[in-house]
C-alpha atoms as a PDB file:
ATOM      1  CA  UNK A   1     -12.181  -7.798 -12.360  1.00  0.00           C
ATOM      2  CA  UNK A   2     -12.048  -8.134  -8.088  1.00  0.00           C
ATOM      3  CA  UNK A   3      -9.972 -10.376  -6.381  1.00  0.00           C
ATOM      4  CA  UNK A   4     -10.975 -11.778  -3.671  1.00  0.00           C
ATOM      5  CA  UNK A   5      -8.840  -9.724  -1.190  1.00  0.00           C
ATOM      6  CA  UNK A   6     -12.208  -8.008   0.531  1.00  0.00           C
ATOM      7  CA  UNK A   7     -11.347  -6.832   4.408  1.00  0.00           C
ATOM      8  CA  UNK A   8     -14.232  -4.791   5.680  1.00  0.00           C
ATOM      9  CA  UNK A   9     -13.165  -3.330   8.669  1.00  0.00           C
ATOM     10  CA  UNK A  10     -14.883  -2.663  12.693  1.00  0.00           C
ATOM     11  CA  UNK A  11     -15.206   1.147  13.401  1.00  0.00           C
ATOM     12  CA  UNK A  12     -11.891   2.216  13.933  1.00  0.00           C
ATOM     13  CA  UNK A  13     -11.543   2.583  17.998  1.00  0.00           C
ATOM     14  CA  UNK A  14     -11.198   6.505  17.767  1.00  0.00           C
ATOM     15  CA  UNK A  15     -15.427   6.293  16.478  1.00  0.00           C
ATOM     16  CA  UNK A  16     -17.684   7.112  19.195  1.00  0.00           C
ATOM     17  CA  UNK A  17     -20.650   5.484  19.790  1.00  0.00           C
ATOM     18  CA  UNK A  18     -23.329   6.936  17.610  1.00  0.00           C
ATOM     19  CA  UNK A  19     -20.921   8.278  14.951  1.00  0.00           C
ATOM     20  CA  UNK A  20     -21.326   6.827  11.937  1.00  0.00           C
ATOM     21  CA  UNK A  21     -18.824   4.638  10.639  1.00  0.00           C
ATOM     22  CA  UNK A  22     -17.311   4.843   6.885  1.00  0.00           C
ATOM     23  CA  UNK A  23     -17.900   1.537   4.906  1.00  0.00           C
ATOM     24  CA  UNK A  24     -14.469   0.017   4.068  1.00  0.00           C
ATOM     25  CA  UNK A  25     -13.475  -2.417   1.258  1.00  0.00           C
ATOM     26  CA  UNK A  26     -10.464  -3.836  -0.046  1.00  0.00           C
ATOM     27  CA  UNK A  27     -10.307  -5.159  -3.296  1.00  0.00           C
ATOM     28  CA  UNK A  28      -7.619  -6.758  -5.741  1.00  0.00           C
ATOM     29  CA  UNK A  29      -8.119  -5.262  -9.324  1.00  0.00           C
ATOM     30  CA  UNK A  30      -6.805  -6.580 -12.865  1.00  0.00           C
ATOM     31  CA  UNK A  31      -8.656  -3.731 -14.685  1.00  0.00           C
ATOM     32  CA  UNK A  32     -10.380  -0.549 -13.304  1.00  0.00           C
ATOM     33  CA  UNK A  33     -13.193   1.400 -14.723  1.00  0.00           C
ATOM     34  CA  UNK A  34     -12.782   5.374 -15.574  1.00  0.00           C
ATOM     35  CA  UNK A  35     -14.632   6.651 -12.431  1.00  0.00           C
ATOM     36  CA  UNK A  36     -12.063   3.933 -10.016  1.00  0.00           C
ATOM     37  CA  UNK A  37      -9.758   5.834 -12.038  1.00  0.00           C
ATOM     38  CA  UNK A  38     -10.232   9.197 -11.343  1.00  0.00           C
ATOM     39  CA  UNK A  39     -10.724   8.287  -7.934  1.00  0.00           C
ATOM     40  CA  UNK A  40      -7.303   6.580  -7.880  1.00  0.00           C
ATOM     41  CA  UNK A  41      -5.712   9.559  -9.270  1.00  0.00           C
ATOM     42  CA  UNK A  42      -7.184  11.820  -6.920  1.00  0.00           C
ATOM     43  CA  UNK A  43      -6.281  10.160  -4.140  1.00  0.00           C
ATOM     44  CA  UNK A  44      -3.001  10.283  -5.603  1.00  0.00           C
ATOM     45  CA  UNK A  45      -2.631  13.771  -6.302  1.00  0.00           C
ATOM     46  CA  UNK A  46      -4.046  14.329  -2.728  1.00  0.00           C
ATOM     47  CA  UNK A  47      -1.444  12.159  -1.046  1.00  0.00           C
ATOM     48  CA  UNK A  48       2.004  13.708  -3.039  1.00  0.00           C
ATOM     49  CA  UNK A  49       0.155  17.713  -2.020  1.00  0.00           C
ATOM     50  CA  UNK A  50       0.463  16.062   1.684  1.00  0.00           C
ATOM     51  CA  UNK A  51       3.971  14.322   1.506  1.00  0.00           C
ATOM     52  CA  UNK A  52       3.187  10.796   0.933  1.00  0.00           C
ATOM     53  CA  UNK A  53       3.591  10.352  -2.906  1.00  0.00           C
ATOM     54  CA  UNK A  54       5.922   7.437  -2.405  1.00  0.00           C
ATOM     55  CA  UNK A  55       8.617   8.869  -4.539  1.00  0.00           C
ATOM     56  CA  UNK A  56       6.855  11.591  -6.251  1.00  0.00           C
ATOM     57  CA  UNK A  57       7.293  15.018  -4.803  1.00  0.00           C
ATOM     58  CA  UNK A  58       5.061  17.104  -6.570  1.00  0.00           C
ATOM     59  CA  UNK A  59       1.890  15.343  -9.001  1.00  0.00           C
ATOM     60  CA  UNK A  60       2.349  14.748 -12.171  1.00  0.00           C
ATOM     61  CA  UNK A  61      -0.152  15.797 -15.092  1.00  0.00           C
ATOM     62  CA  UNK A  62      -3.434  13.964 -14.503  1.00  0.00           C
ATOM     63  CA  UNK A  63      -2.579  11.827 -18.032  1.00  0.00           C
ATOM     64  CA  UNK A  64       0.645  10.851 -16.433  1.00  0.00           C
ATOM     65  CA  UNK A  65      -1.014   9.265 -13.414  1.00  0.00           C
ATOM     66  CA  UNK A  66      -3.410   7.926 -15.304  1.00  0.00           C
ATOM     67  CA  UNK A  67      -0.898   5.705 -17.100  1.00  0.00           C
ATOM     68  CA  UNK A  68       1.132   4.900 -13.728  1.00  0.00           C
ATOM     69  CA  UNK A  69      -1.979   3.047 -12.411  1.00  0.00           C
ATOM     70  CA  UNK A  70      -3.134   1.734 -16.008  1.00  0.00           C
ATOM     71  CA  UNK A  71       0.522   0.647 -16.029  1.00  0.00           C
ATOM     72  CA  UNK A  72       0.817  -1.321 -13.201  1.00  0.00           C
ATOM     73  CA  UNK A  73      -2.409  -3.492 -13.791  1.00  0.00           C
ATOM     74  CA  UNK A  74      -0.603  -4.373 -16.653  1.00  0.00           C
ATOM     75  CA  UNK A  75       2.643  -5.779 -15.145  1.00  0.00           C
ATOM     76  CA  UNK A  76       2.697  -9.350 -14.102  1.00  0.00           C
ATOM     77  CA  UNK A  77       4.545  -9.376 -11.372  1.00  0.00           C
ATOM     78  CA  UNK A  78       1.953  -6.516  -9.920  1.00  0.00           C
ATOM     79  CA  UNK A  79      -0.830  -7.426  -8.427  1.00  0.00           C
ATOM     80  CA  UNK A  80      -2.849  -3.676  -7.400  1.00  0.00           C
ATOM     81  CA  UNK A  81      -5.512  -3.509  -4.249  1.00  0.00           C
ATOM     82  CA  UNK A  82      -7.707  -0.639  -3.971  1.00  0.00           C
ATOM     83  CA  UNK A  83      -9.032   0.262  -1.022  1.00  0.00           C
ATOM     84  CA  UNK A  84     -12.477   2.253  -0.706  1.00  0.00           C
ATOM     85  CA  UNK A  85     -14.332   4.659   1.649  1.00  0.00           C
ATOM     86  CA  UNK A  86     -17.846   4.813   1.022  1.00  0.00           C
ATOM     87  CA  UNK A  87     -17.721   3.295  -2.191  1.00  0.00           C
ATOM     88  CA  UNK A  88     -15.054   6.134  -2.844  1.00  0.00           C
ATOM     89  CA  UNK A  89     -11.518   4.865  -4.116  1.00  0.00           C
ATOM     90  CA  UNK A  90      -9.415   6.445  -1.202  1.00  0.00           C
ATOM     91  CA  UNK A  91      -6.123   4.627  -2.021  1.00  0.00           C
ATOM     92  CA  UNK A  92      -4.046   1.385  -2.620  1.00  0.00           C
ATOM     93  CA  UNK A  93      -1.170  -0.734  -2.430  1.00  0.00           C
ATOM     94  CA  UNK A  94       0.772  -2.931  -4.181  1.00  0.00           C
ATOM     95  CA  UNK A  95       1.883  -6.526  -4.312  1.00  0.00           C
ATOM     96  CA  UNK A  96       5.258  -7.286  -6.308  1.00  0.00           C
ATOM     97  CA  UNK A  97       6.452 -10.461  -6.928  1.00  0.00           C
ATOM     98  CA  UNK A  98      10.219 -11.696  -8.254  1.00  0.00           C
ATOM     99  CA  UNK A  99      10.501 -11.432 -12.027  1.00  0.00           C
ATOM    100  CA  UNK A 100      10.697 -15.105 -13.109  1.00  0.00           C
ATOM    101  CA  UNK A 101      14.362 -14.949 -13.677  1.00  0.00           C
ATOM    102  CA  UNK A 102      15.511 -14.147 -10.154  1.00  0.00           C
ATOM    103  CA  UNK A 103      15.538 -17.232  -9.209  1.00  0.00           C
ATOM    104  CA  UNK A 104      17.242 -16.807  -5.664  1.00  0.00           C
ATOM    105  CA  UNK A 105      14.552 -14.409  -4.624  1.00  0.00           C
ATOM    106  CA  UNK A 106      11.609 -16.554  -5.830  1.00  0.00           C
ATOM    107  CA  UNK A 107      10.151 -16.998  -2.448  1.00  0.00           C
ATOM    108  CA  UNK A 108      10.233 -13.303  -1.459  1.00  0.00           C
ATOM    109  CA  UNK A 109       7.580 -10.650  -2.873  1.00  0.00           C
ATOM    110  CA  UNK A 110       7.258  -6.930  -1.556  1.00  0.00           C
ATOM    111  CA  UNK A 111       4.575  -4.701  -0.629  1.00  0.00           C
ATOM    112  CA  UNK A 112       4.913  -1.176  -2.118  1.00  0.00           C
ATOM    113  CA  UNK A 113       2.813   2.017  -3.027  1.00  0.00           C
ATOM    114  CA  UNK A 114       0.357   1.603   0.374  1.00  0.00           C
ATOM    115  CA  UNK A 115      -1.170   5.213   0.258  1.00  0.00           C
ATOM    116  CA  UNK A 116      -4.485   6.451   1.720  1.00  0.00           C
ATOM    117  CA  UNK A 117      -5.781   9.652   0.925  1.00  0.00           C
ATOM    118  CA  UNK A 118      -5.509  12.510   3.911  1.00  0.00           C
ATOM    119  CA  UNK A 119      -9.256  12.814   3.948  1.00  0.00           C
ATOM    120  CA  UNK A 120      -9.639   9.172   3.997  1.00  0.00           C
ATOM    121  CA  UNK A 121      -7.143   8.449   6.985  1.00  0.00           C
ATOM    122  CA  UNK A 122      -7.716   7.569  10.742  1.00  0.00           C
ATOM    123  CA  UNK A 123      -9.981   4.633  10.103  1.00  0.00           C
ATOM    124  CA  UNK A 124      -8.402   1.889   9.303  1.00  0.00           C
ATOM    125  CA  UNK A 125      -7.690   1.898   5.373  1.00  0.00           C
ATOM    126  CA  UNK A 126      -4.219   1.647   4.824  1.00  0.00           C
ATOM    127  CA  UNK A 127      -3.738  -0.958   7.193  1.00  0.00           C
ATOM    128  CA  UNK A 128      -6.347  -3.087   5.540  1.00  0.00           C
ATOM    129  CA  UNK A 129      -4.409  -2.694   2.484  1.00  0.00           C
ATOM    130  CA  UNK A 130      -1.304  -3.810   3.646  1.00  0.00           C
ATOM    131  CA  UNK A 131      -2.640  -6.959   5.180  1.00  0.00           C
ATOM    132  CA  UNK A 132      -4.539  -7.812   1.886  1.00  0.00           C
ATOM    133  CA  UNK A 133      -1.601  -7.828   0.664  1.00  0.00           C
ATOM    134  CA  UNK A 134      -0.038 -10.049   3.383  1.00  0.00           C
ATOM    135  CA  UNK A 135      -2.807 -12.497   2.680  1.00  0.00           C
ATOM    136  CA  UNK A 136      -2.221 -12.999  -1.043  1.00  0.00           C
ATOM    137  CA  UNK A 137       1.817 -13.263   0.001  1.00  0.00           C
ATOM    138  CA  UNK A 138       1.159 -15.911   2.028  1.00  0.00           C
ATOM    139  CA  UNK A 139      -1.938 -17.768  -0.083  1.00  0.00           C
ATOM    140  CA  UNK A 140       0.953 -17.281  -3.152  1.00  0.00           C
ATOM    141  CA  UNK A 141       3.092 -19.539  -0.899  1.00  0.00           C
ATOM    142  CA  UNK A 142       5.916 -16.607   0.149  1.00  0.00           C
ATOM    143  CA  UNK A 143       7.791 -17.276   2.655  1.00  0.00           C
ATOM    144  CA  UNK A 144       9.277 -13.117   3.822  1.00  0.00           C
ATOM    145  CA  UNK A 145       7.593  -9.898   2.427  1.00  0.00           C
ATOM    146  CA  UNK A 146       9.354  -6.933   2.538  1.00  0.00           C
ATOM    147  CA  UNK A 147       8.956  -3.358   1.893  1.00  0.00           C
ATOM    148  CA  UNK A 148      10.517   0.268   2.816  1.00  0.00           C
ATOM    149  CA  UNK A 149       9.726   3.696   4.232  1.00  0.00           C
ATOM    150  CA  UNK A 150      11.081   6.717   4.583  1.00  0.00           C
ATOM    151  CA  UNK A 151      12.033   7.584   8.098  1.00  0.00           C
ATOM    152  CA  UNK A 152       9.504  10.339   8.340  1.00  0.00           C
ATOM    153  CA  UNK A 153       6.472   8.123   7.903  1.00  0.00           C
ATOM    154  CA  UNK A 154       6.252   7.511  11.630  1.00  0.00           C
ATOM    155  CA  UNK A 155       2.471   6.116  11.813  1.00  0.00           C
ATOM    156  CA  UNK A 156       3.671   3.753   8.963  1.00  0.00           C
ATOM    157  CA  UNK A 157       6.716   2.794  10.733  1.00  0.00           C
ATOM    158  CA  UNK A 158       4.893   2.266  13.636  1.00  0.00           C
ATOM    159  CA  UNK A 159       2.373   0.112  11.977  1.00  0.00           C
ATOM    160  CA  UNK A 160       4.195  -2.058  10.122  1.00  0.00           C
ATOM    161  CA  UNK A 161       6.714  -3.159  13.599  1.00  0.00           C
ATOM    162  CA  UNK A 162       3.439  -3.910  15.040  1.00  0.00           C
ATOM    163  CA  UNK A 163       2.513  -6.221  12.471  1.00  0.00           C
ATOM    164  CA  UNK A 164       5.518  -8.235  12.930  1.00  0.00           C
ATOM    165  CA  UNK A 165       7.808  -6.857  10.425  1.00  0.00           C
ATOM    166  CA  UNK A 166      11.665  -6.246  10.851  1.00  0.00           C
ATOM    167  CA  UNK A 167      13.749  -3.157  10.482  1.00  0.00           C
ATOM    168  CA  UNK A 168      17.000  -4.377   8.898  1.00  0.00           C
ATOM    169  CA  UNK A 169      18.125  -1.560   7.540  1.00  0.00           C
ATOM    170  CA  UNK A 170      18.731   1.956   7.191  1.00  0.00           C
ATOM    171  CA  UNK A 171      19.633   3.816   4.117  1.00  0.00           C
ATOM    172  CA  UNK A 172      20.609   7.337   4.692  1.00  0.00           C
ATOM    173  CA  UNK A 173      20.181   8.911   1.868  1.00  0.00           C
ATOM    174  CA  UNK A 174      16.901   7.336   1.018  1.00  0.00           C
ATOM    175  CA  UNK A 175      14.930   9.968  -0.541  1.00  0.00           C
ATOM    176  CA  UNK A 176      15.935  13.958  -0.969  1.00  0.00           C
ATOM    177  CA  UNK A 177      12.926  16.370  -0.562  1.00  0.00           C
ATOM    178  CA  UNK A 178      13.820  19.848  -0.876  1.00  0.00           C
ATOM    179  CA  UNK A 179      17.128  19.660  -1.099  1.00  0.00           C
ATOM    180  CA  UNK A 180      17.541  17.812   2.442  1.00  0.00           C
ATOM    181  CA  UNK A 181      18.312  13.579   2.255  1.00  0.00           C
ATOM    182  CA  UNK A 182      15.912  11.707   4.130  1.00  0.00           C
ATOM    183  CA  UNK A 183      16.578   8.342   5.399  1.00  0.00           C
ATOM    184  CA  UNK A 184      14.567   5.115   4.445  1.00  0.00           C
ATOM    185  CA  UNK A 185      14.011   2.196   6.620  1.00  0.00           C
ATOM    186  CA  UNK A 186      14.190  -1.654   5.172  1.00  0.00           C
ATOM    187  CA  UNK A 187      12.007  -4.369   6.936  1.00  0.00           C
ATOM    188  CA  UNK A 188      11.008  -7.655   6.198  1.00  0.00           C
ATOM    189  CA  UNK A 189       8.437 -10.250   7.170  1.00  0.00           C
ATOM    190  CA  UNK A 190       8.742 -13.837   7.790  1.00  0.00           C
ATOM    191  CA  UNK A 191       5.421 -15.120   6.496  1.00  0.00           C
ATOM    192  CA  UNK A 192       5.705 -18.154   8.006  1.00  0.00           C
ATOM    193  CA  UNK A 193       4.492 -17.194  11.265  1.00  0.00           C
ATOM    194  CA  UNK A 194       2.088 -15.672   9.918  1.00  0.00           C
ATOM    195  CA  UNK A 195       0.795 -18.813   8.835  1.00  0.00           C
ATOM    196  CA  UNK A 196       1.288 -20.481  12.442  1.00  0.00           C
ATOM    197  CA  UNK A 197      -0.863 -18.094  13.947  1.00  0.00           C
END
């Protein structure tokens, strides 16, 4: 089942006149078929081989991704968008809400798990994702969305202060990739001017 999270995007400004332009959708799933899959888990696989595999630092057997993603429709408080080149699933995100019992964080949800594949990047993808995923905070009713990145991630980092959100934090020992500690950054969003705008 689709969601109705669809953000076609304009050629990305880097697309010359005359070039053609890659077809972009974003879409909120609650199942996903066995070719979305494998597309899903691809993109996956393709994304931890080039350093993005938010948290996993070398792939996991294809039946072990395969049950992440099958996982995570199946969560509640998960809501997964897919985002697609071509027709192609080229990556995601993810939308988590407060488990019902914390109660003081009801009116906060996070966005986690934005990947694109490194073929797939340049055009405009993962940023579609994330704001699909801004859109269904705010249609929810959430008031602050928030989310973290490892200090390497520059174009990330740079992306998400330009859409408004807030470095609070820093966490130095974040994440440890070969050995070394890399620091994460904490930011937040406050939805509500988003909604003024």
């Amino acid at each position: 089942m689709v969601g109705k999270y669809r953000n076609p995007t304009e050629a990305p400004s880097n697309v010359k006149a005359g070039d053609l332009a890659p077809k972009m959708l974003v879409e909120q799933v609650t199942e996903i078929n066995e070719f979305d899959l494998q597309d899903l888990c691809e993109a996956t696989e393709q994304s931890i081989l080039e350093g993005g595999g938010f948290g996993w630092l070398a792939a996991p057997a294809r039946s072990g991704l395969e049950n992440f993603w099958r996982g995570v429709i199946q969560v509640p408080e998960r809501s997964l968008f897919i985002g697609r080149m071509d027709g192609v699933v080229a990556g995601a995100t993810q939308f988590v809400r407060p488990t019902r019992n914390n109660e003081a964080q009801s009116e906060a949800a996070k966005l986690t798990t934005n990947f694109v594949a490194p073929w797939a990047r340049g055009y405009g993808l993962a940023r579609n994702l994330a704001v699909a995923v801004e859109e269904a905070a705010v249609d929810e009713g959430f008031l602050v969305l928030n989310l973290d990145v490892r200090e390497t991630q520059a174009a990330a980092i740079a992306f998400y202060e330009s859409r408004g959100f807030v470095r609070w934090g820093k966490h130095p020992r974040y994440a440890k990739v070969d050995g070394n500690w890399i620091a994460g950054y904490h930011y937040f969003k406050d939805l509500r001017k988003m909604e003024a705008q």
